[in-house]
Protein backbone atom coordinates (compact mmCIF):
# COMPACT_ATOMS: atom_id res chain seq x y z
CA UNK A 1 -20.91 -17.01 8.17
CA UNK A 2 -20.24 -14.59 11.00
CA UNK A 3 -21.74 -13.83 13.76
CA UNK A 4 -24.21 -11.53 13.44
CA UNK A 5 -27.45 -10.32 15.95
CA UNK A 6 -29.87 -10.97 13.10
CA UNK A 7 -31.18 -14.11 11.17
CA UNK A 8 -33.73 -15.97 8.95
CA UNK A 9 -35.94 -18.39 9.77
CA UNK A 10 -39.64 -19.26 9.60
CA UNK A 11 -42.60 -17.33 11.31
CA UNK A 12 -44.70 -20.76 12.06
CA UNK A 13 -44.62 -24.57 11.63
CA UNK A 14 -44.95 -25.73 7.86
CA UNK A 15 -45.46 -29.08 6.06
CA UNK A 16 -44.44 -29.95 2.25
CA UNK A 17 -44.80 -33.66 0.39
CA UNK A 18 -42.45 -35.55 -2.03
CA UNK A 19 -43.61 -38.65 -3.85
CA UNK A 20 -41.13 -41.13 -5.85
CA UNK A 21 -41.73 -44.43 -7.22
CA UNK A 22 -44.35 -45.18 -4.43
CA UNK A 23 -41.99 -43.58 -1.65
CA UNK A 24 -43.38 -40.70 0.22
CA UNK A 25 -41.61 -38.70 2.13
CA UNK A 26 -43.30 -36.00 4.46
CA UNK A 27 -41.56 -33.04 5.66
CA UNK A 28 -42.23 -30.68 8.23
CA UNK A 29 -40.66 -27.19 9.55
CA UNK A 30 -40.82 -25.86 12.85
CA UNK A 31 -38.92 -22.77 14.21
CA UNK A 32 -36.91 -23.67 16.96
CA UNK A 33 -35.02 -22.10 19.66
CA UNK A 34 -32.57 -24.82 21.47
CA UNK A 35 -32.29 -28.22 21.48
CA UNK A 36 -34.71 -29.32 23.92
CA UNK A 37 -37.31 -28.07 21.68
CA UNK A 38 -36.24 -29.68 18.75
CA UNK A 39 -35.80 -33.42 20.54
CA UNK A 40 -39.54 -32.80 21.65
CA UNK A 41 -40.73 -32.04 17.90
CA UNK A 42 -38.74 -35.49 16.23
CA UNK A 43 -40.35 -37.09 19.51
CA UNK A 44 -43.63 -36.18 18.87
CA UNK A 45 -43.42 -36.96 15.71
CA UNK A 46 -41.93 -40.00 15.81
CA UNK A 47 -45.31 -41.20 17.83
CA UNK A 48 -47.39 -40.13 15.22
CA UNK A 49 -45.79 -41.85 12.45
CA UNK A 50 -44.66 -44.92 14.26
CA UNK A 51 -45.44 -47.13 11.04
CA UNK A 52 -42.56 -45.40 9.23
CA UNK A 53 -39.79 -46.83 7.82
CA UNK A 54 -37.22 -43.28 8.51
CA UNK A 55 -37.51 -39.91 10.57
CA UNK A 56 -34.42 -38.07 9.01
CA UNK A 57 -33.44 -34.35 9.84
CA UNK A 58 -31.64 -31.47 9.90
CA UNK A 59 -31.44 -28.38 12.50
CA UNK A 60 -29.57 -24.68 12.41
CA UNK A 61 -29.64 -22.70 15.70
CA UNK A 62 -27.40 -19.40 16.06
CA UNK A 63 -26.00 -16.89 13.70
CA UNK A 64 -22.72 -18.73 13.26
CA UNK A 65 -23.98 -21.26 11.42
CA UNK A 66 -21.39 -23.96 13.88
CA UNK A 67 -24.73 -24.90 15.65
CA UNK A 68 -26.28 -27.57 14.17
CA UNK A 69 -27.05 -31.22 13.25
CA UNK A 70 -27.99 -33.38 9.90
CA UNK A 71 -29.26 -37.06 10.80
CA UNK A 72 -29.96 -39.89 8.71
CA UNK A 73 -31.49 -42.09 10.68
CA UNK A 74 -31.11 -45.80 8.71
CA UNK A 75 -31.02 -44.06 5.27
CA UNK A 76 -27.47 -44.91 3.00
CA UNK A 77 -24.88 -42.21 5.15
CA UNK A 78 -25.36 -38.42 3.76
CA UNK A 79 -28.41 -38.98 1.32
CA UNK A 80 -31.09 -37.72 3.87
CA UNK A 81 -29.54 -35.30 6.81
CA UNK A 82 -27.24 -33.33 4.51
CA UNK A 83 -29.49 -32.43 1.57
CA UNK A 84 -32.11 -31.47 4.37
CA UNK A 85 -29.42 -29.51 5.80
CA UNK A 86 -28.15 -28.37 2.07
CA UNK A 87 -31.30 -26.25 2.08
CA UNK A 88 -31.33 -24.59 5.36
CA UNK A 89 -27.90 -23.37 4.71
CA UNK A 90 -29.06 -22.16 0.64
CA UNK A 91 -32.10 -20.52 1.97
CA UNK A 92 -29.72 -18.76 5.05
CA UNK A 93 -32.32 -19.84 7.51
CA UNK A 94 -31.48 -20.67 11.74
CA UNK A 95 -32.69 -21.26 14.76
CA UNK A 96 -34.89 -23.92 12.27
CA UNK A 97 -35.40 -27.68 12.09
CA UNK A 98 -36.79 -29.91 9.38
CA UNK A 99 -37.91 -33.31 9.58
CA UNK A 100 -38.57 -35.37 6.61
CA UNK A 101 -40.59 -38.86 7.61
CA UNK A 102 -40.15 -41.48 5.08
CA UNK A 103 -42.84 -44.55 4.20
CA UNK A 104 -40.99 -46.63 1.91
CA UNK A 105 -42.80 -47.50 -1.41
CA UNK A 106 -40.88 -50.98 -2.26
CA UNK A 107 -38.86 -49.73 -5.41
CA UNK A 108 -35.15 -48.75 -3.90
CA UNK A 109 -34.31 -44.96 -5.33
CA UNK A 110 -30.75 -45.43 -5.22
CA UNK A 111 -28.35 -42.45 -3.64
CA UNK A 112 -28.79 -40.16 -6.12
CA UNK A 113 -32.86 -40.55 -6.01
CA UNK A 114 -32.84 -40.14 -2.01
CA UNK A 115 -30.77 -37.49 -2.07
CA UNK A 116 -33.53 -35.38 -4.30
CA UNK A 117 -36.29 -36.66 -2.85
CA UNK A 118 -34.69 -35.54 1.02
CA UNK A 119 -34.09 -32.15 -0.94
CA UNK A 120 -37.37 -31.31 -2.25
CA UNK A 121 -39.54 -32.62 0.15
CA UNK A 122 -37.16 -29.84 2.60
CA UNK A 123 -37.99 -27.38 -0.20
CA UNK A 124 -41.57 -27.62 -0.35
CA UNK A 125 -41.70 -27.18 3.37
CA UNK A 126 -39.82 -24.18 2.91
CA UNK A 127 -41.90 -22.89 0.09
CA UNK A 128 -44.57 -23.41 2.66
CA UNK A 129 -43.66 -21.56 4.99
CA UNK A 130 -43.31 -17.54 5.44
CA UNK A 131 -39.63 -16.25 5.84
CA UNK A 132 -38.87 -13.59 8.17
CA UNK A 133 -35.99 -11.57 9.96
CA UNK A 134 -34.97 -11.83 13.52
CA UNK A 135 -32.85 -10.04 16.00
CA UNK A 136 -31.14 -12.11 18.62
CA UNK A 137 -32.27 -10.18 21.53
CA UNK A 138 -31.56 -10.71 25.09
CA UNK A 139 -33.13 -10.62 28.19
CA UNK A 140 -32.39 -8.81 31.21
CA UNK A 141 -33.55 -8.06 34.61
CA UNK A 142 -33.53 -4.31 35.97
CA UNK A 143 -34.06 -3.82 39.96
CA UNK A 144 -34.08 -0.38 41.42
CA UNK A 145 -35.31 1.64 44.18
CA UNK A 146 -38.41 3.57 43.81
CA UNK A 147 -36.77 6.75 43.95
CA UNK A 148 -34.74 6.95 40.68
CA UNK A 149 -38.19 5.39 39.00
CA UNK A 150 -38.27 9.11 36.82
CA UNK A 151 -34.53 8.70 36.00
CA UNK A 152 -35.24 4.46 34.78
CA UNK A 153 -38.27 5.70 32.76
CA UNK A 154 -37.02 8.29 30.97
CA UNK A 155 -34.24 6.15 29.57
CA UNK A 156 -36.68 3.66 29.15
CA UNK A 157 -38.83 5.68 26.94
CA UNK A 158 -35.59 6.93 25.07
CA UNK A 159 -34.54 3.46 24.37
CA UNK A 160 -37.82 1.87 23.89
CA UNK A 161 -36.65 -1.70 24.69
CA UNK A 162 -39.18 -4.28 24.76
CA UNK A 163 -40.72 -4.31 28.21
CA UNK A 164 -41.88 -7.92 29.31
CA UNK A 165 -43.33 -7.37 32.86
CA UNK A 166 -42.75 -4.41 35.56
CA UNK A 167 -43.49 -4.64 39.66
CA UNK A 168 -43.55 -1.35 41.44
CA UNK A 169 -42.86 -1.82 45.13
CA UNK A 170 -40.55 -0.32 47.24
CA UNK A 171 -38.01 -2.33 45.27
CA UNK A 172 -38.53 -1.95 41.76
CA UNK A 173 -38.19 -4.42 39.40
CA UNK A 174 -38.61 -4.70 35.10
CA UNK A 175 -37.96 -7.33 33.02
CA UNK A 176 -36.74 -5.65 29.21
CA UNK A 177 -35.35 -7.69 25.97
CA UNK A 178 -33.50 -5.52 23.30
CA UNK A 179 -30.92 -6.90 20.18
CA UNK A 180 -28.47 -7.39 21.37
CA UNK A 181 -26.34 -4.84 19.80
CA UNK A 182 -27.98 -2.19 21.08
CA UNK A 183 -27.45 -3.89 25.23
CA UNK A 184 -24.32 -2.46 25.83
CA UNK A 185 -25.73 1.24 25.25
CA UNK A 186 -28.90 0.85 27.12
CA UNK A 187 -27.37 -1.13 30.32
CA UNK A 188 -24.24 1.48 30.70
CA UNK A 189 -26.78 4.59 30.65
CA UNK A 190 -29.16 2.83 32.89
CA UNK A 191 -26.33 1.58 35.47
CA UNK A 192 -24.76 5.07 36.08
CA UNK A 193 -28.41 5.53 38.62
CA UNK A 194 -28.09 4.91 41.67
CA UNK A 195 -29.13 1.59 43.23
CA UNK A 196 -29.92 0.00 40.04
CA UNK A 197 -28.72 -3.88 39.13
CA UNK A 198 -29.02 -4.82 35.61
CA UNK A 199 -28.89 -9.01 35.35
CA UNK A 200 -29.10 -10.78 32.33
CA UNK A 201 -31.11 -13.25 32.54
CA UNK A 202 -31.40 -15.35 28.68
CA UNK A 203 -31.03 -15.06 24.50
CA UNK A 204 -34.21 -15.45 22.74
């Protein structure tokens, strides 16, 4: 997969259910934007269903597809993480993580049996949720004096970039977020003013 500025993933959180031979296995989506995010979701959750014998998952973040992480946690190595992870990648979804929570029902489903049960658990979750398309946009931070303020506006109008917050002293100052291929057009026009700065500032 190559990098690209835009992506899959879900709109909201979304929950799905897999039942086998008294085992069920509850899965949950959430989109997710870096990794701090996602340790707080399997944290959370992992208070909630203390009594559980597994919290198993997989996450994507990026357009690469090199960002990410399948985890097993006590279930037989690849039967849990990597068909959670199987799905992410077959429904071309990032910047997503699923967690599938496990309360063993004392009949043993062998490798083959987890394996499914890790996949369509993931699945219904999915099938829960509502796909869209994203732009990797960044964020940047434009600071100019108040006397090129016609000049900054009229580019900013042009380029309609998405405007976060604006202070208008006697040093100027707007925040702005566009995809990120368009950045290198709209920061070039709008640092050939006078006194302007253009700092970047994050990737959403």
């Amino acid at each position: 997969m190559e990098e690209t500025d835009q992506y899959k993933t879900i709109d909201s959180p979304s929950t799905g259910i897999f039942k086998d031979k008294g085992s069920k296995f509850i899965s949950y989506a959430y989109p997710v934007y870096d990794e701090e995010a996602i340790k707080e979701k399997i944290a959370a959750l992992k208070k909630e269903y203390y009594d559980a014998r597994h919290h198993c998952y997989a996450w994507q973040l990026g357009t690469s597809g090199k960002q990410f992480r399948a985890n097993d946690d006590g279930e037989p190595s690849g039967t849990a993480g990597k068909p959670i992870h199987g799905q992410l990648k077959s429904n071309g979804l990032s910047n997503i993580l699923v967690v599938v929570i496990r309360y063993f029902g004392g009949t043993k489903l062998g490798t083959s049996g987890l394996i499914n049960a890790y996949r369509e658990a993931t699945i219904d979750a999915i099938n829960n949720a509502t796909i869209v398309e994203k732009t990797v946009d960044d964020v940047y931070q434009l600071s100019f004096d108040y006397g090129v303020m016609n000049d900054i506006m009229k580019i900013m109008k042009e380029e309609n970039p998405n405007i976060i917050k604006q202070d208008f002293n006697l040093r100027c100052m707007i925040e702005w977020s566009c995809r990120q291929a368009d950045v290198d057009r709209i920061k070039s026009r709008l640092e050939k003013i006078e006194s302007v700065t253009v700092d970047f500032l994050k990737t959403i």
